[in-house]
C-alpha atoms as a PDB file:
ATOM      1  CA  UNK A   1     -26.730   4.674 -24.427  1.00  0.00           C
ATOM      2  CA  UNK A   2     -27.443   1.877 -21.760  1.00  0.00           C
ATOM      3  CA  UNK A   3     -26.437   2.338 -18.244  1.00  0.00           C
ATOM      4  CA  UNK A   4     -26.011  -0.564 -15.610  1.00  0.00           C
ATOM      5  CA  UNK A   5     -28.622  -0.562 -12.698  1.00  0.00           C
ATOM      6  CA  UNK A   6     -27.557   0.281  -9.680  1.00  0.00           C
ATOM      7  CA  UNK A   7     -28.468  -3.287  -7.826  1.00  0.00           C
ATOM      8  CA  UNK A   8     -25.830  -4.581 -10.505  1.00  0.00           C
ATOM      9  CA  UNK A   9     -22.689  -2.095  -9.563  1.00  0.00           C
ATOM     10  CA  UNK A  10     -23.482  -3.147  -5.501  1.00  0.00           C
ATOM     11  CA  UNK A  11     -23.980  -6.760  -6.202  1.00  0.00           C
ATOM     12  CA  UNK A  12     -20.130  -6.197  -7.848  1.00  0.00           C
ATOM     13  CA  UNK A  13     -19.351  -3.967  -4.914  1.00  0.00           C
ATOM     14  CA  UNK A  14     -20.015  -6.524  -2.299  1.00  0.00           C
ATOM     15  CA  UNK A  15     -18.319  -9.353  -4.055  1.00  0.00           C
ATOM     16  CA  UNK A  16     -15.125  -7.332  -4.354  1.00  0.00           C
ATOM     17  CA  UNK A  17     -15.474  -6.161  -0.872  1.00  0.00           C
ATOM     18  CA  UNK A  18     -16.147  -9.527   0.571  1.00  0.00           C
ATOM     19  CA  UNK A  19     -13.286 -10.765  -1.540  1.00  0.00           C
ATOM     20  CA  UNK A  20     -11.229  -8.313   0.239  1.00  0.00           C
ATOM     21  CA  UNK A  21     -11.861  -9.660   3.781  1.00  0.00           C
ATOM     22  CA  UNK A  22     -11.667 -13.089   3.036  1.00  0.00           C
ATOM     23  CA  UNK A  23      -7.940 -12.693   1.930  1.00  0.00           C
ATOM     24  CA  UNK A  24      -7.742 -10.259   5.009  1.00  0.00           C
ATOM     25  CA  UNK A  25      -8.610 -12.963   7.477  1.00  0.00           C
ATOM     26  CA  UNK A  26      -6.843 -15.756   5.233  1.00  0.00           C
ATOM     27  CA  UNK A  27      -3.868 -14.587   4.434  1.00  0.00           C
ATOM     28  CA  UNK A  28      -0.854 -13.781   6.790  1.00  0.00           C
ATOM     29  CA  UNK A  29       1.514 -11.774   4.665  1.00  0.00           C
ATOM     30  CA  UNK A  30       1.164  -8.272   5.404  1.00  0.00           C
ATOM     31  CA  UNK A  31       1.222  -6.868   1.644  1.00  0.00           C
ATOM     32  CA  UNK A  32      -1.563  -9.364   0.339  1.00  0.00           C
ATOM     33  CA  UNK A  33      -3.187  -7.796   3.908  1.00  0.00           C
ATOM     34  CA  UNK A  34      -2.743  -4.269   2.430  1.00  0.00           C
ATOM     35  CA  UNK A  35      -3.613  -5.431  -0.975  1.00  0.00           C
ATOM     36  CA  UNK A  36      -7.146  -6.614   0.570  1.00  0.00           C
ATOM     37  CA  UNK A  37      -7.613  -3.989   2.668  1.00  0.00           C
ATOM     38  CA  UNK A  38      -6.775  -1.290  -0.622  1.00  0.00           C
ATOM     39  CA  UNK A  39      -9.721  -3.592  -2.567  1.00  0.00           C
ATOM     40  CA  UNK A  40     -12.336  -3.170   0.356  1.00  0.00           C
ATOM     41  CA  UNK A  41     -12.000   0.676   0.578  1.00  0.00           C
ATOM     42  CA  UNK A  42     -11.854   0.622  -3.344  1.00  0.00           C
ATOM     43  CA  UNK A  43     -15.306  -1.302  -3.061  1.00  0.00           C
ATOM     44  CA  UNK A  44     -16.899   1.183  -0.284  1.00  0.00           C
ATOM     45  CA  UNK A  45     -15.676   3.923  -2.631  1.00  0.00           C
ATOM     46  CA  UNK A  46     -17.639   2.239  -5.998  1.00  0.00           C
ATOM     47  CA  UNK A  47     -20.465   1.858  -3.502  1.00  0.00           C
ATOM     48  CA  UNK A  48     -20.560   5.551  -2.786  1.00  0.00           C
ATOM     49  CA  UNK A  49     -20.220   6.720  -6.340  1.00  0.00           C
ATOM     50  CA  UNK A  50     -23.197   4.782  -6.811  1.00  0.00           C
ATOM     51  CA  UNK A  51     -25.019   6.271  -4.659  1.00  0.00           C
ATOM     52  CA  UNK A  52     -23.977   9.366  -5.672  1.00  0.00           C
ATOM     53  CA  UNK A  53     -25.306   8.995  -9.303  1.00  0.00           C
ATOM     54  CA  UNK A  54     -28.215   7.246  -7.909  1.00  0.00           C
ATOM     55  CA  UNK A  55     -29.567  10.226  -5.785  1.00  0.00           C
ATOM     56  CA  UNK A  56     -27.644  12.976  -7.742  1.00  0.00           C
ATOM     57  CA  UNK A  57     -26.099  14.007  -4.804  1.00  0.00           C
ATOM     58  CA  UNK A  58     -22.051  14.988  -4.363  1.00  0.00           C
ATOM     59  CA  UNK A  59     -21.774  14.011  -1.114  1.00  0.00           C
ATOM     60  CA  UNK A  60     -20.884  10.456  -1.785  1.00  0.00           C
ATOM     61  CA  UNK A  61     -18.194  11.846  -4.403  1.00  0.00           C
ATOM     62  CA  UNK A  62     -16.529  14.073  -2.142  1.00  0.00           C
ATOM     63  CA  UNK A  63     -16.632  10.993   0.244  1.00  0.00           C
ATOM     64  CA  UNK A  64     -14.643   9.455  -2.255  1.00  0.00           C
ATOM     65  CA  UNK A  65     -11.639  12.192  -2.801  1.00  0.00           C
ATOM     66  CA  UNK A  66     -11.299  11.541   1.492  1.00  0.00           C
ATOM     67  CA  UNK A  67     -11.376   7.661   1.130  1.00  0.00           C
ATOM     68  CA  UNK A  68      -8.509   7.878  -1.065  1.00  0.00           C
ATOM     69  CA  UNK A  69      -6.391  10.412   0.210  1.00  0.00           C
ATOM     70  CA  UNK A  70      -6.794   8.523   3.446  1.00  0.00           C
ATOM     71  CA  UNK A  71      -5.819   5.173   1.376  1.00  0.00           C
ATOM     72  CA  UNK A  72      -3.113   6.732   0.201  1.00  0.00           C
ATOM     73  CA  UNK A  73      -1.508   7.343   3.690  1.00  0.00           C
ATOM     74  CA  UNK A  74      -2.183   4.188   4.530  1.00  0.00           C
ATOM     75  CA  UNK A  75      -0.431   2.463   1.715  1.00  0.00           C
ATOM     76  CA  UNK A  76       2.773   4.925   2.578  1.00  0.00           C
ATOM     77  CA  UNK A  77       2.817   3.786   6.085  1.00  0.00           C
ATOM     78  CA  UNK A  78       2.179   0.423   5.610  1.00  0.00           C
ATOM     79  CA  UNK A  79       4.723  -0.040   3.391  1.00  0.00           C
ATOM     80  CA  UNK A  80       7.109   1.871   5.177  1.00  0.00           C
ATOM     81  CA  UNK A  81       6.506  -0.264   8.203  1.00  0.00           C
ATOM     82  CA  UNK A  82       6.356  -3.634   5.474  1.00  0.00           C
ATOM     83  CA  UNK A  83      10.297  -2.585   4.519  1.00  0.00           C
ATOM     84  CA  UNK A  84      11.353  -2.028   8.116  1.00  0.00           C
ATOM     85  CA  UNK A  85      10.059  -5.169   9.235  1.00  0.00           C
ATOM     86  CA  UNK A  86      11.710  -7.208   6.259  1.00  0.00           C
ATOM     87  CA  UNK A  87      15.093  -5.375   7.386  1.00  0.00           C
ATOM     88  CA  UNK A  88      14.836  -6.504  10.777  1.00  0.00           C
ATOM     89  CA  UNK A  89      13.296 -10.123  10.587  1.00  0.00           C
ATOM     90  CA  UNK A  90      13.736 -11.314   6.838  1.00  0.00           C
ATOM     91  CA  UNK A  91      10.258 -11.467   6.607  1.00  0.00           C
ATOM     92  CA  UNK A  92       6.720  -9.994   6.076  1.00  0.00           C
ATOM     93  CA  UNK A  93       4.755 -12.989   7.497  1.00  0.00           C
ATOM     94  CA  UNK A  94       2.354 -11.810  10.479  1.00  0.00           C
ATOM     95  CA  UNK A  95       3.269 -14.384  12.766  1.00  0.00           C
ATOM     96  CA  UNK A  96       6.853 -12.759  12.577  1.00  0.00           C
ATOM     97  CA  UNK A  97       5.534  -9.765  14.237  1.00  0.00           C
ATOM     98  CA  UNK A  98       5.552 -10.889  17.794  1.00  0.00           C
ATOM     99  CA  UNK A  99       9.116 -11.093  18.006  1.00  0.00           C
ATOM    100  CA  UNK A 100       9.608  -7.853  17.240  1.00  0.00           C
ATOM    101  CA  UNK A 101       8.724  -7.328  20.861  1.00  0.00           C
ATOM    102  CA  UNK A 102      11.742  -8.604  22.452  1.00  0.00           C
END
C-alpha cells in the first residue's frame, strides 16, 4: 500500500484554501461567500489531519472535531441570516446589505 507524501496533501490544501478566498473577495453573493469560507476551514482542517498523521500526534484531530462543530454553527447562522435578508430585500447580494440600515 502507497501513501501520498505529505508536501502533496498541503500543496492540495493550499490550492483549495486559496481557491476559497479568491471567491471570498470576488464574489458578492453571500452563499457563494459561505460556500468559500466552508472550503477554507475544510482546507485548514485537511491541513491539520496531515499533520496529525505526519507527527502521530491527536492534537491536530481533535482540532478538527472543534473546526467543524464551529463550521457547523456558522453555516446555521449564516443561513438563517441569508433567508431573513432575502425576506426583507429580495436579495442575497452584499451590496444589498447597507440598506438594511435604514
Amino acid at each position: 500500500m502507497t501513501s501520498v507524501q505529505p508536501w502533496v496533501v498541503l500543496a492540495f490544501c493550499s490550492a483549495i484554501f486559496f481557491i476559497g478566498l479568491t471567491g471570498l473577495l470576488i464574489r458578492r453573493n453571500i452563499l457563494v461567500i459561505l460556500m468559500c469560507i466552508e472550503l477554507m476551514l475544510n482546507a485548514v482542517n485537511l491541513t491539520f489531519v496531515t499533520y496529525s498523521k505526519q507527527f502521530d500526534h491527536m492534537g491536530g484531530q481533535m482540532s478538527v472535531f472543534f473546526i467543524i462543530a464551529v463550521a457547523a454553527a456558522e453555516s446555521a447562522v449564516g443561513l438563517g441570516l441569508v433567508i431573513a435578508m432575502f425576506r426583507t430585500l429580495r436579495s442575497v447580494d452584499t451590496d444589498e446589505i447597507s440598506l438594511l440600515r435604514e
